[in-house]
N, C-alpha and C. Protein backbone atom coordinates (compact mmCIF):
# COMPACT_ATOMS: atom_id res chain seq x y z
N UNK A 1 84.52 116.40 94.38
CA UNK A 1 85.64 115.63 93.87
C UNK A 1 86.78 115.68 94.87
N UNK A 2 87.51 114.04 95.13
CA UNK A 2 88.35 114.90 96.10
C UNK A 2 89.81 113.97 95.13
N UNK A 3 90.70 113.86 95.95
CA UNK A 3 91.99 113.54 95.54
C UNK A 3 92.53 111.72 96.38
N UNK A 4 92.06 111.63 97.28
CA UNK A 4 92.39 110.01 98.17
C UNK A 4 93.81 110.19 98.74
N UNK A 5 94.29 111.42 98.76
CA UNK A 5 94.96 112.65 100.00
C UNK A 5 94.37 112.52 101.46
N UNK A 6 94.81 112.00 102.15
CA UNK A 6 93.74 111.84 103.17
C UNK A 6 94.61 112.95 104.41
N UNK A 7 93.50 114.41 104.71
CA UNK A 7 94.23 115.29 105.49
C UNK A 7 93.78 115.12 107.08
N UNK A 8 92.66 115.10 107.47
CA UNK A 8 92.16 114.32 108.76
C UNK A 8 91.86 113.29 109.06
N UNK A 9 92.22 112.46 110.68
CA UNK A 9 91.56 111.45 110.89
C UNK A 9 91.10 111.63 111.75
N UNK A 10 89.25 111.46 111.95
CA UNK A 10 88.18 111.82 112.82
C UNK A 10 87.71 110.48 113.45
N UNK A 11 87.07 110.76 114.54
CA UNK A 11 86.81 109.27 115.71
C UNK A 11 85.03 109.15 115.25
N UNK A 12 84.23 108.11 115.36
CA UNK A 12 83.30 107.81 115.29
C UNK A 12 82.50 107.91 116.67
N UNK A 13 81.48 108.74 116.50
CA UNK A 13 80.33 108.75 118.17
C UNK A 13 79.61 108.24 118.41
N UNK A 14 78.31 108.44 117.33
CA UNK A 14 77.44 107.78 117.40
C UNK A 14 76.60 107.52 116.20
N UNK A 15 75.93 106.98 116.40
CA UNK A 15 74.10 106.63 115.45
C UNK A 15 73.15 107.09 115.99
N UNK A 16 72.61 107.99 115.09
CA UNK A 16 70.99 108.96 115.53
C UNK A 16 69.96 108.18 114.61
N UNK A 17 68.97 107.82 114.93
CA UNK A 17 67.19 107.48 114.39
C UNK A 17 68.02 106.39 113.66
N UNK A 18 68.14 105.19 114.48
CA UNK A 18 68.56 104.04 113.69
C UNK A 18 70.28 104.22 113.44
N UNK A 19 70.46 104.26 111.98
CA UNK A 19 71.31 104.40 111.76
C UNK A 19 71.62 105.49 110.26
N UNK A 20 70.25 106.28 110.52
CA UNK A 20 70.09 107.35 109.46
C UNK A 20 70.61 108.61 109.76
N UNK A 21 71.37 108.75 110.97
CA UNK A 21 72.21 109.76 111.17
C UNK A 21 73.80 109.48 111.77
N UNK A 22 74.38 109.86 111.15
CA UNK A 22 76.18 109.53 111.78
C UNK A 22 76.90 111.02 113.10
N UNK A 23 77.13 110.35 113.53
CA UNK A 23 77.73 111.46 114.38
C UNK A 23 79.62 111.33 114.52
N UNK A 24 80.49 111.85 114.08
CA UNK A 24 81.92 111.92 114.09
C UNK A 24 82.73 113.34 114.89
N UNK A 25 83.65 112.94 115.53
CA UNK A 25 84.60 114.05 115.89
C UNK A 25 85.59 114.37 115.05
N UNK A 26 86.02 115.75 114.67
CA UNK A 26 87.33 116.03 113.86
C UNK A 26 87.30 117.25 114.66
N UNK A 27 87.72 117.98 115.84
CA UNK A 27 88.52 119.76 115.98
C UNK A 27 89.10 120.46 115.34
N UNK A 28 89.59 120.03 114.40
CA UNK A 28 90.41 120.60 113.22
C UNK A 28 89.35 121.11 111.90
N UNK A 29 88.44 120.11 111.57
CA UNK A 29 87.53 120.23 110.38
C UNK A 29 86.43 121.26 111.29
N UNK A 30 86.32 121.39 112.43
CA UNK A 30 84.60 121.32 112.58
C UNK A 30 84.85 123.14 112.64
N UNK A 31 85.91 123.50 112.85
CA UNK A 31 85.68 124.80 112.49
C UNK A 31 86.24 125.88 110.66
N UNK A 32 86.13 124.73 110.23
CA UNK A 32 86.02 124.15 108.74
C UNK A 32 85.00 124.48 107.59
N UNK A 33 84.04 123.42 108.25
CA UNK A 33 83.18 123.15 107.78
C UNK A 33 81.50 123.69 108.15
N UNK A 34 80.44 124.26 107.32
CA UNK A 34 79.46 124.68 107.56
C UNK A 34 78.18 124.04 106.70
N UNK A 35 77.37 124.03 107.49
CA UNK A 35 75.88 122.99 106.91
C UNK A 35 75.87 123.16 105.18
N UNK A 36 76.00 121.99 104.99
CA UNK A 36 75.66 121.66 103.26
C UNK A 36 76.68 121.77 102.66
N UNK A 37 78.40 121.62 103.59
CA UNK A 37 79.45 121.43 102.80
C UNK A 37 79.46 119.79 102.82
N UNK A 38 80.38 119.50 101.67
CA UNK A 38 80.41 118.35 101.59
C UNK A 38 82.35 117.55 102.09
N UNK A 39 82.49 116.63 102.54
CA UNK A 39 83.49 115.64 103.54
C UNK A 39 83.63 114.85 103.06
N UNK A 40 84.12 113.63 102.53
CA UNK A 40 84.57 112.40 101.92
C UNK A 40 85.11 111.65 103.56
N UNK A 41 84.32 110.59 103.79
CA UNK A 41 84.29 110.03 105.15
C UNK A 41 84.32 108.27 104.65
N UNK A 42 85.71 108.01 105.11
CA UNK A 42 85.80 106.56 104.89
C UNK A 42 85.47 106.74 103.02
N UNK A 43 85.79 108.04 102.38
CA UNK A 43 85.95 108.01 100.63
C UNK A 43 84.69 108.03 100.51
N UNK A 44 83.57 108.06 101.16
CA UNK A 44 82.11 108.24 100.77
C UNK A 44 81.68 109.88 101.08
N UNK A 45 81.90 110.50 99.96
CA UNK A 45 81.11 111.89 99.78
C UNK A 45 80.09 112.10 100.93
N UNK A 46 79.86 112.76 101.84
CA UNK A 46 78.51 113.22 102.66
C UNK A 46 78.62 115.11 102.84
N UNK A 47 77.42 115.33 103.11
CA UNK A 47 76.65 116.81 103.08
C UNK A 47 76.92 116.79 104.96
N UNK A 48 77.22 117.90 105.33
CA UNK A 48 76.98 118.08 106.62
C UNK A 48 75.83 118.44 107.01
N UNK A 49 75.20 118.11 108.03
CA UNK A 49 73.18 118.85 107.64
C UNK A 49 73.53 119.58 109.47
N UNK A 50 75.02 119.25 110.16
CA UNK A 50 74.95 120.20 111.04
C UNK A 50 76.08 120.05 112.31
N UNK A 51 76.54 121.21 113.25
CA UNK A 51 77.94 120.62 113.84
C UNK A 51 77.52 121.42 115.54
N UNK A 52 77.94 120.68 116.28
CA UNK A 52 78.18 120.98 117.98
C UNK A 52 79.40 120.80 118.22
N UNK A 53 79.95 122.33 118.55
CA UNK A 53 80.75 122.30 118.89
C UNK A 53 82.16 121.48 117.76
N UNK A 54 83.23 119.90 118.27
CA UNK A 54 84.18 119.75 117.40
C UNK A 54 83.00 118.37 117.01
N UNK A 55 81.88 118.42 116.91
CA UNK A 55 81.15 117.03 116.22
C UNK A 55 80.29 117.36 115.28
N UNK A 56 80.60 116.61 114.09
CA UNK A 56 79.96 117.02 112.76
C UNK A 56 78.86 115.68 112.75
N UNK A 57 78.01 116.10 112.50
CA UNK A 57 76.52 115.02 111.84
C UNK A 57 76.24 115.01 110.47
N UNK A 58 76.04 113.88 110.08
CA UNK A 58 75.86 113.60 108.82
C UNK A 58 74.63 112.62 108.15
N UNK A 59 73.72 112.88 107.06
CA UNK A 59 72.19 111.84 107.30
C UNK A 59 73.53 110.34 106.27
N UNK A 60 72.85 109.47 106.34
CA UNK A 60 73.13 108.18 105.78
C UNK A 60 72.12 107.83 105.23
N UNK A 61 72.34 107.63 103.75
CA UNK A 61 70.94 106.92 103.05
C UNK A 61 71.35 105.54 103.17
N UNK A 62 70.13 104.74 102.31
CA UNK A 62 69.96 103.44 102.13
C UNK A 62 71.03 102.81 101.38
N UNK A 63 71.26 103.43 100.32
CA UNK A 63 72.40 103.32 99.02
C UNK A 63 73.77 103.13 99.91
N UNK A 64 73.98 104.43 101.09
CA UNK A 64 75.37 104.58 101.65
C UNK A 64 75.14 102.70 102.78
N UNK A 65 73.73 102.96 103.57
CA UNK A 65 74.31 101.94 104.52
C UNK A 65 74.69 100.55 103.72
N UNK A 66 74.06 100.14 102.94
CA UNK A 66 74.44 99.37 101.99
C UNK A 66 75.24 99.03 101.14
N UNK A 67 76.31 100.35 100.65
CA UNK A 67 77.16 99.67 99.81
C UNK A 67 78.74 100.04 100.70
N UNK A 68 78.40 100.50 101.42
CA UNK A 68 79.67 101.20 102.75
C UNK A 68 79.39 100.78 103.75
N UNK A 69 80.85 100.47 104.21
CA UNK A 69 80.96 100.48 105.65
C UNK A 69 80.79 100.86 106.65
N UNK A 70 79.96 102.52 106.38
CA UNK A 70 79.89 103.12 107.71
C UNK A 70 78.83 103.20 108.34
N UNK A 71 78.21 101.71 107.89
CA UNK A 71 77.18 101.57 109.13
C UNK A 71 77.75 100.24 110.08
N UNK A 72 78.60 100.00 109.98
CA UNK A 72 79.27 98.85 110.85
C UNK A 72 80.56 99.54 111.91
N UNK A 73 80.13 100.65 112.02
CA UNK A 73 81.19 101.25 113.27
C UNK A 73 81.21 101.03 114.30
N UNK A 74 82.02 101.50 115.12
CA UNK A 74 81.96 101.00 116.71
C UNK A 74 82.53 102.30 117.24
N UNK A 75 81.82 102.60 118.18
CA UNK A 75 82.92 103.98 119.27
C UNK A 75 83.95 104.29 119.37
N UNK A 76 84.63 105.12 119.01
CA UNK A 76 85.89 105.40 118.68
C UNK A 76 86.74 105.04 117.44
N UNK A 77 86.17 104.47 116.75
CA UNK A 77 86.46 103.94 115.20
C UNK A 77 87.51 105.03 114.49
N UNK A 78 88.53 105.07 113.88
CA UNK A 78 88.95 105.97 113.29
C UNK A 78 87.96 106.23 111.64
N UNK A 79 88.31 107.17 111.38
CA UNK A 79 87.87 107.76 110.14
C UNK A 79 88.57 108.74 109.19
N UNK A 80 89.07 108.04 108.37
CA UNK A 80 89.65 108.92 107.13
C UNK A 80 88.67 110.60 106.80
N UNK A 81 89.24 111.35 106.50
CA UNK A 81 88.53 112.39 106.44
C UNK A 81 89.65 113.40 105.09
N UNK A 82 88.66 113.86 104.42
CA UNK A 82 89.65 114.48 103.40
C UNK A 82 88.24 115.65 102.43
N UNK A 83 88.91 116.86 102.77
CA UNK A 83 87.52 118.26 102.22
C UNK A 83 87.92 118.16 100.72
N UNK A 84 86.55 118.24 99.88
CA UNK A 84 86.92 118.26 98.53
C UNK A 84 87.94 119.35 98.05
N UNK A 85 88.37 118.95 96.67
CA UNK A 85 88.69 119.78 95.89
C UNK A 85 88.23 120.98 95.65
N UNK A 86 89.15 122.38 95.65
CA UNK A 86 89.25 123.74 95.12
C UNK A 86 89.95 123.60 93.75
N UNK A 87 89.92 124.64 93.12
CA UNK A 87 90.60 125.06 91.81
C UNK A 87 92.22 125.26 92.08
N UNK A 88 92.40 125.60 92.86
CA UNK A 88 94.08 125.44 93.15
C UNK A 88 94.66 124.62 94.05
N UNK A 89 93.38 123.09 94.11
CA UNK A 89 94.13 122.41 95.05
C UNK A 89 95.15 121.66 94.22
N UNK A 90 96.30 120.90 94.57
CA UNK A 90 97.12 119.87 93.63
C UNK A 90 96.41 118.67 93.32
N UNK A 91 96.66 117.71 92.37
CA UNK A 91 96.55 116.96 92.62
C UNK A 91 97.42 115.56 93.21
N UNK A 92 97.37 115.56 94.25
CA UNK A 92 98.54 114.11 94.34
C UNK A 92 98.14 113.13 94.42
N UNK A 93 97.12 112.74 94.23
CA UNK A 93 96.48 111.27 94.42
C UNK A 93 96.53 110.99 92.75
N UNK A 94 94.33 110.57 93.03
CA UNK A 94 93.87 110.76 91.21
C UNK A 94 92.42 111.01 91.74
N UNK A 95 91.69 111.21 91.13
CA UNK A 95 90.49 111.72 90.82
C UNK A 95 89.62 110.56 91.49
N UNK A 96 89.06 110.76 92.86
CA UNK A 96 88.44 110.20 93.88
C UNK A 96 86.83 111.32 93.69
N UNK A 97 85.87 110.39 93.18
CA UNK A 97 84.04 110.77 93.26
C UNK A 97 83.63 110.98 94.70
N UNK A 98 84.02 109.91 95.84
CA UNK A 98 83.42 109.71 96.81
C UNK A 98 82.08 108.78 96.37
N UNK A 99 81.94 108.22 95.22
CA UNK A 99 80.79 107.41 95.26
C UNK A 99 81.87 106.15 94.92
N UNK A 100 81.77 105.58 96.50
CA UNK A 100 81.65 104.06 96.64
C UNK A 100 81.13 102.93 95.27
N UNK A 101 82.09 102.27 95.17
CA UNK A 101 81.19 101.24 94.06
C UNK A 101 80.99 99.71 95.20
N UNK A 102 81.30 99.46 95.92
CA UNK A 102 80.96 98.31 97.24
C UNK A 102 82.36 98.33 97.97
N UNK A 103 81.95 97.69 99.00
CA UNK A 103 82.81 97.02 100.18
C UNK A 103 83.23 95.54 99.69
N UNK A 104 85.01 95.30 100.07
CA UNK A 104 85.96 94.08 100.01
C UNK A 104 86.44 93.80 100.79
N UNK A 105 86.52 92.74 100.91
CA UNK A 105 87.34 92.20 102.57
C UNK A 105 88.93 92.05 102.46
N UNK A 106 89.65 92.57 103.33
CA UNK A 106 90.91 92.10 103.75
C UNK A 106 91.15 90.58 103.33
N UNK A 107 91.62 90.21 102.67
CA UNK A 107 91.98 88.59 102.38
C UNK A 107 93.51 88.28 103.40
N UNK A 108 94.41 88.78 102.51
CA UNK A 108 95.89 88.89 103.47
C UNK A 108 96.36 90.32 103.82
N UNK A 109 97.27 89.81 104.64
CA UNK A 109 98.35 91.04 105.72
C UNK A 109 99.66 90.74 105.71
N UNK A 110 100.51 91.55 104.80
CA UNK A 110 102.41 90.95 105.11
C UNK A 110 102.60 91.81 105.36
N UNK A 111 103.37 91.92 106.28
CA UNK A 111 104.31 92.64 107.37
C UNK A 111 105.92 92.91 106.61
N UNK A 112 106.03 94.01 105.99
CA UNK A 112 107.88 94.16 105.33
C UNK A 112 108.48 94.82 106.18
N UNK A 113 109.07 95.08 106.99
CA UNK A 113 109.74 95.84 107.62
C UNK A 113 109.18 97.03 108.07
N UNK A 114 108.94 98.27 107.28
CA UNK A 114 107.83 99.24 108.11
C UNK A 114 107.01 99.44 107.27
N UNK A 115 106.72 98.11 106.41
CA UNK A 115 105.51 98.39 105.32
C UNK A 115 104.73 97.55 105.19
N UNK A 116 103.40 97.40 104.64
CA UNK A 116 102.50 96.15 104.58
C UNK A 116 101.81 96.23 103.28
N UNK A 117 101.74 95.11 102.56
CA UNK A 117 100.96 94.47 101.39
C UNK A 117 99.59 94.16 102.11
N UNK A 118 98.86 94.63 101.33
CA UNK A 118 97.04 94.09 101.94
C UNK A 118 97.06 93.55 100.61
N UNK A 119 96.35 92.15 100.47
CA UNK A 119 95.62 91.62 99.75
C UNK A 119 94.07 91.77 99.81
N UNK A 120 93.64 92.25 98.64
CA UNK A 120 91.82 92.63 98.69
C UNK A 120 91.03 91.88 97.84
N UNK A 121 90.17 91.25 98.00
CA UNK A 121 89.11 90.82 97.18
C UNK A 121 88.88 91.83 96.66
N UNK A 122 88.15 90.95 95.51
CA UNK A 122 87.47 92.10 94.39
C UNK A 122 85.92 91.46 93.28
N UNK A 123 85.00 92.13 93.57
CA UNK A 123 83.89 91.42 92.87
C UNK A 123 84.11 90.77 91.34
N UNK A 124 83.65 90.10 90.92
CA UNK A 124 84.08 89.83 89.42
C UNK A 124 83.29 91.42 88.28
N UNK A 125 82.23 91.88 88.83
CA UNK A 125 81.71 92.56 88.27
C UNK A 125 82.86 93.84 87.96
N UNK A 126 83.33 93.96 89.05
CA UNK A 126 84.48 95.19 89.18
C UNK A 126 85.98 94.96 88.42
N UNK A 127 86.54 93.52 88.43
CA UNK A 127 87.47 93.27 88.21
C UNK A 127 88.22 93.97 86.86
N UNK A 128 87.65 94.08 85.81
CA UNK A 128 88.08 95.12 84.85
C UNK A 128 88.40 95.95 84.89
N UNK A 129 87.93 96.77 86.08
CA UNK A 129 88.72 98.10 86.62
C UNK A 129 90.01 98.24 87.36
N UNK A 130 90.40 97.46 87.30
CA UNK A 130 91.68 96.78 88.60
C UNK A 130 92.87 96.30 87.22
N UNK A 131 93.74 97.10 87.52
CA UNK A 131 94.66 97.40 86.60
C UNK A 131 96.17 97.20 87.11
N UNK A 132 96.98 96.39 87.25
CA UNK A 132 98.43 96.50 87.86
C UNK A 132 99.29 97.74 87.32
N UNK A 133 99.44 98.69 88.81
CA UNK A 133 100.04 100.00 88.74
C UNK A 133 99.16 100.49 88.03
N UNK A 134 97.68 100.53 88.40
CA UNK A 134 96.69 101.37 88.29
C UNK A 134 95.95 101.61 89.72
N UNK A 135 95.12 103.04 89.92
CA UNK A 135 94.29 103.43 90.64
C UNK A 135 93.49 103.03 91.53
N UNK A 136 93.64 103.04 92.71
CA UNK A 136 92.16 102.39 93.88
C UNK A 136 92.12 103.20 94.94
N UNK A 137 90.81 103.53 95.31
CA UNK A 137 90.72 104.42 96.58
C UNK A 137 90.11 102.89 97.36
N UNK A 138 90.38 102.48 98.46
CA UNK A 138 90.17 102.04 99.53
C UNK A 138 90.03 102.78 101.13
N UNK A 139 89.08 103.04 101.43
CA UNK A 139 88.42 104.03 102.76
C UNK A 139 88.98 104.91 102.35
N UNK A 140 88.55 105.69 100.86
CA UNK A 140 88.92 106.79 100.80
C UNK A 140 90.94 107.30 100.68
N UNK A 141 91.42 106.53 100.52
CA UNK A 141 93.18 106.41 100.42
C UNK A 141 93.73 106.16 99.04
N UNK A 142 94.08 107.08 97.79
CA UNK A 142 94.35 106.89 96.94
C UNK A 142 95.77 105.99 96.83
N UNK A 143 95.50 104.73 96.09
CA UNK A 143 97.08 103.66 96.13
C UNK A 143 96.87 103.00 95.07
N UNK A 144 98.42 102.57 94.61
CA UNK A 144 98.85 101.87 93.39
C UNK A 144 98.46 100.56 93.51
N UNK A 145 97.65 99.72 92.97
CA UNK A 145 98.21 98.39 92.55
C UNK A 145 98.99 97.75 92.57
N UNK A 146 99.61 97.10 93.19
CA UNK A 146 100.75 96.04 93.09
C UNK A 146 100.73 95.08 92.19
N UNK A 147 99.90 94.41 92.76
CA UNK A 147 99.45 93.14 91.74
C UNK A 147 98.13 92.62 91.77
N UNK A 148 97.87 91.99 90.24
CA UNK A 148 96.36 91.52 90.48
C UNK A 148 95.90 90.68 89.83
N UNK A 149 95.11 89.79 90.43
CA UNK A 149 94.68 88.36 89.92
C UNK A 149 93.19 88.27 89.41
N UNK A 150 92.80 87.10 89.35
CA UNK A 150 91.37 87.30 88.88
C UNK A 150 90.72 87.15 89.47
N UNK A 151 90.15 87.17 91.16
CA UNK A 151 89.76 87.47 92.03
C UNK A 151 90.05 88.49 93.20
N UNK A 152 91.25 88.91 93.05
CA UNK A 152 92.19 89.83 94.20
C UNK A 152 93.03 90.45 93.92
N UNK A 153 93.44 91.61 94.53
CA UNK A 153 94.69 92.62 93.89
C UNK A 153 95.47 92.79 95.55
N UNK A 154 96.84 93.30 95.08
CA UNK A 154 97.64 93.60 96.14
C UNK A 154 97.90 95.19 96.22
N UNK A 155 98.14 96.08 97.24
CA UNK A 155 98.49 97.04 97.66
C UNK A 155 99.71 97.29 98.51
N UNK A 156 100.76 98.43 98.54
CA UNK A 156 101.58 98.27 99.57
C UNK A 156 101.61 99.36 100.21
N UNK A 157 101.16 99.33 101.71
CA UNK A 157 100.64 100.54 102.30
C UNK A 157 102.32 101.04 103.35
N UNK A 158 103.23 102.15 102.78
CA UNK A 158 103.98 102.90 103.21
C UNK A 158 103.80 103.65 104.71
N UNK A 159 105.00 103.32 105.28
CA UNK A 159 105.01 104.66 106.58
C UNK A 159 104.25 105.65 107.14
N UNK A 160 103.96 106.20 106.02
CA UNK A 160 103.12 107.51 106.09
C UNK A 160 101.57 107.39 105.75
N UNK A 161 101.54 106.00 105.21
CA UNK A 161 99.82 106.02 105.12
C UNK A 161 99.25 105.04 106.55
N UNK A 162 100.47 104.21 107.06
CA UNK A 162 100.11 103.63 108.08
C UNK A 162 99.69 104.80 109.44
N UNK A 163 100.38 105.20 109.22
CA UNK A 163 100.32 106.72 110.64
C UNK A 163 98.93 107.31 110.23
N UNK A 164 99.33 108.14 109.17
CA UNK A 164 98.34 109.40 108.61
C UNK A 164 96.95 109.01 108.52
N UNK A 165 96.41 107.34 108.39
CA UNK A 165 95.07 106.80 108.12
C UNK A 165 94.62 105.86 108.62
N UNK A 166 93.13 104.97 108.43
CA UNK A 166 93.27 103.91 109.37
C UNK A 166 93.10 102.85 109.11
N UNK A 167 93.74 102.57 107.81
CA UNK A 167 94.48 101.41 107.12
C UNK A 167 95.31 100.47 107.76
N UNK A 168 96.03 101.64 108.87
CA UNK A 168 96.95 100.87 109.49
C UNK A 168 96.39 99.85 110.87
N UNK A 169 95.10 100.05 110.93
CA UNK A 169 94.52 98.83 112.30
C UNK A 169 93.37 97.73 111.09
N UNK A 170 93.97 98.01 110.29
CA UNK A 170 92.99 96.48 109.61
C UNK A 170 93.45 95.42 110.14
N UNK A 171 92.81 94.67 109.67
CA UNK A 171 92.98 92.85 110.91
C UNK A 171 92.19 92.71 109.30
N UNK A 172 92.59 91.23 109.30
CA UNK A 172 92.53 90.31 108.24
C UNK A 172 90.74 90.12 108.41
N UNK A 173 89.35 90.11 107.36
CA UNK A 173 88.27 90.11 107.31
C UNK A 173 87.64 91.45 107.42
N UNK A 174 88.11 92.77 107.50
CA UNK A 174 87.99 93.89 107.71
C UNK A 174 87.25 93.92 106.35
N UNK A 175 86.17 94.67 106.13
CA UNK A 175 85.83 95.21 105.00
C UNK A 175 86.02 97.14 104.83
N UNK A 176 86.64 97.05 103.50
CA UNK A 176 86.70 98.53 102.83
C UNK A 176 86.24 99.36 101.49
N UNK A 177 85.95 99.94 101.83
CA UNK A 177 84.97 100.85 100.93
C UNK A 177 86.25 101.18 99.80
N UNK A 178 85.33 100.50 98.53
CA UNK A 178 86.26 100.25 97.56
C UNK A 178 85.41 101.30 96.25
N UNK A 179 86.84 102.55 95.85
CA UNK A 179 86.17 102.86 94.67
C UNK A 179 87.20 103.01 93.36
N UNK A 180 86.40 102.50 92.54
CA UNK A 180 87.24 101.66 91.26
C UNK A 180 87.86 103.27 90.50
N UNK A 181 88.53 103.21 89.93
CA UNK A 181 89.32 104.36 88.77
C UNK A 181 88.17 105.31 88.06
N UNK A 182 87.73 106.28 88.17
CA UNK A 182 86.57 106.90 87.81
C UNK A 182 86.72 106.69 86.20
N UNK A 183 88.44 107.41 85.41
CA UNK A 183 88.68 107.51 83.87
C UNK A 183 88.76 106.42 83.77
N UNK A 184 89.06 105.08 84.29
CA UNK A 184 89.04 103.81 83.92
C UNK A 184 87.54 103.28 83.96
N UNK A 185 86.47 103.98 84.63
CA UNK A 185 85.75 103.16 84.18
C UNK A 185 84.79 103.70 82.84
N UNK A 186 85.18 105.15 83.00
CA UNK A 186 84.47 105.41 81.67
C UNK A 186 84.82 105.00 80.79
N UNK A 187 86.40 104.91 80.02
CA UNK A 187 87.21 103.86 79.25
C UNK A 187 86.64 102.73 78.87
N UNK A 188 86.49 101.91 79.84
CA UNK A 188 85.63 100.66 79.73
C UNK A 188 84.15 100.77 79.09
N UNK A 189 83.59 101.60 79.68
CA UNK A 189 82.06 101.61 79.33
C UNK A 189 82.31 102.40 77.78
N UNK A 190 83.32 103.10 77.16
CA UNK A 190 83.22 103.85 75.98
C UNK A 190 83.28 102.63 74.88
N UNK A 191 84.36 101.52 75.67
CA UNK A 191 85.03 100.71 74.58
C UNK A 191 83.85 99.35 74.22
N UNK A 192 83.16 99.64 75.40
CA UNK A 192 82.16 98.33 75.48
C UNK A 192 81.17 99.16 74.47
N UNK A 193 80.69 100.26 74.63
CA UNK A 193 79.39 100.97 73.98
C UNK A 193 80.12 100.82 72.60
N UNK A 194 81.00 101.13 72.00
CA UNK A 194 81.35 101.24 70.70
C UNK A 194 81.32 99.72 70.40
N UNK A 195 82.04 98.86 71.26
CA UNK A 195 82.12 97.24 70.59
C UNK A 195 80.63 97.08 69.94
N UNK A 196 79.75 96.82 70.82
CA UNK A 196 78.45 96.92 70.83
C UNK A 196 77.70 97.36 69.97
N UNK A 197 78.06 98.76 69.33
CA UNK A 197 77.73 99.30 68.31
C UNK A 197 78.09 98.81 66.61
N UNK A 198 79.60 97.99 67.05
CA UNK A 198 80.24 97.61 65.40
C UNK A 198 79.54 96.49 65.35
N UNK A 199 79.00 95.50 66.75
CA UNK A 199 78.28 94.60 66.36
C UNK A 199 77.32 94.95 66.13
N UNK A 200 76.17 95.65 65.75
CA UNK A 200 74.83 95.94 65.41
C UNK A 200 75.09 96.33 64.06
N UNK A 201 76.34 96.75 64.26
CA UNK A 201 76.53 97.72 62.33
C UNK A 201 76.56 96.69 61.61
């Protein structure tokens, strides 16, 4: 479980056997972290299976290359990086799984002074979860809602998330690993299972 606190940003190396192994730099994490801990990378939960030196490796299933982005990297790519939750960590985000529900594209980019609104697509399947001044991890970055329509929601990415993450080099068509409100979606699925139920009664 992590928080969408994002405490490192790690560079992208390479692809091992296809693209069933990830290879990333962090110096800070790698003396951190030990085989079979788990990393939230670009907000997608992964197991370390092993580290050289400041480069951590990681396997990629079918599920990850597919519903995430991080099989579309390029050399030197930045990477959000954030170690799960302890019992006395805070919380300042909200309650980030690391399981990805799909990738959305950058629609728009406004520029405020030292701040930026991203406009994001959003599947229709998902759209119920998308709540104004509610919850979204995007590459792993816990943020408010701005506003939201029935195809797209707005975000406004602050000073400190532009620096601290790598939100701040999106270009308009960028896709991001989008994960919906975890208590919002159980909410939904409680209220749908009960509807469901008064209709059968």
């Amino acid at each position: 479980m992590f928080t969408g606190i994002i405490s490192h940003v790690g560079r992208f190396k390479a692809y091992h056997f296809g693209k069933r192994e990830i290879a990333l730099e962090s110096p800070p994490l790698a003396s951190k972290l030990e085989a079979g801990e788990s990393l939230a990378v670009n907000g997608v939960c992964l197991s370390l299976i092993k580290k050289e030196k400041n480069i951590l490796f990681f396997n990629l299933s079918d599920e990850t290359l597919s519903q995430t982005n991080l099989g579309t990297l390029h050399n030197g790519n930045k990477l959000n990086l954030e170690l799960p939750l302890n019992l006395s960590s805070p919380l300042s985000g909200h309650l980030v799984t690391g399981h990805v529900d799909t990738t959305e594209r950058v629609l728009k980019i406004i520029s405020k002074r030292q701040e930026k609104r991203l406009e994001i697509s959003i599947s229709p399947h998902l759209r119920p979860y998308i709540v104004s001044k509610g919850s979204v991890a995007l590459n792993g970055v816990s943020l408010t809602i701005a506003e939201a329509s029935r195809s797209s929601f707005s975000v406004d990415l602050i000073p400190v998330t532009l620096e601290s993450t790598n939100l701040g080099e999106l270009r308009r068509s960028d896709r991001l690993n989008l994960e919906c409100d975890i208590i919002g979606k159980y909410l939904y699925n409680l209220m749908h299972t009960k509807e469901k139920e008064i209709i059968k009664g």
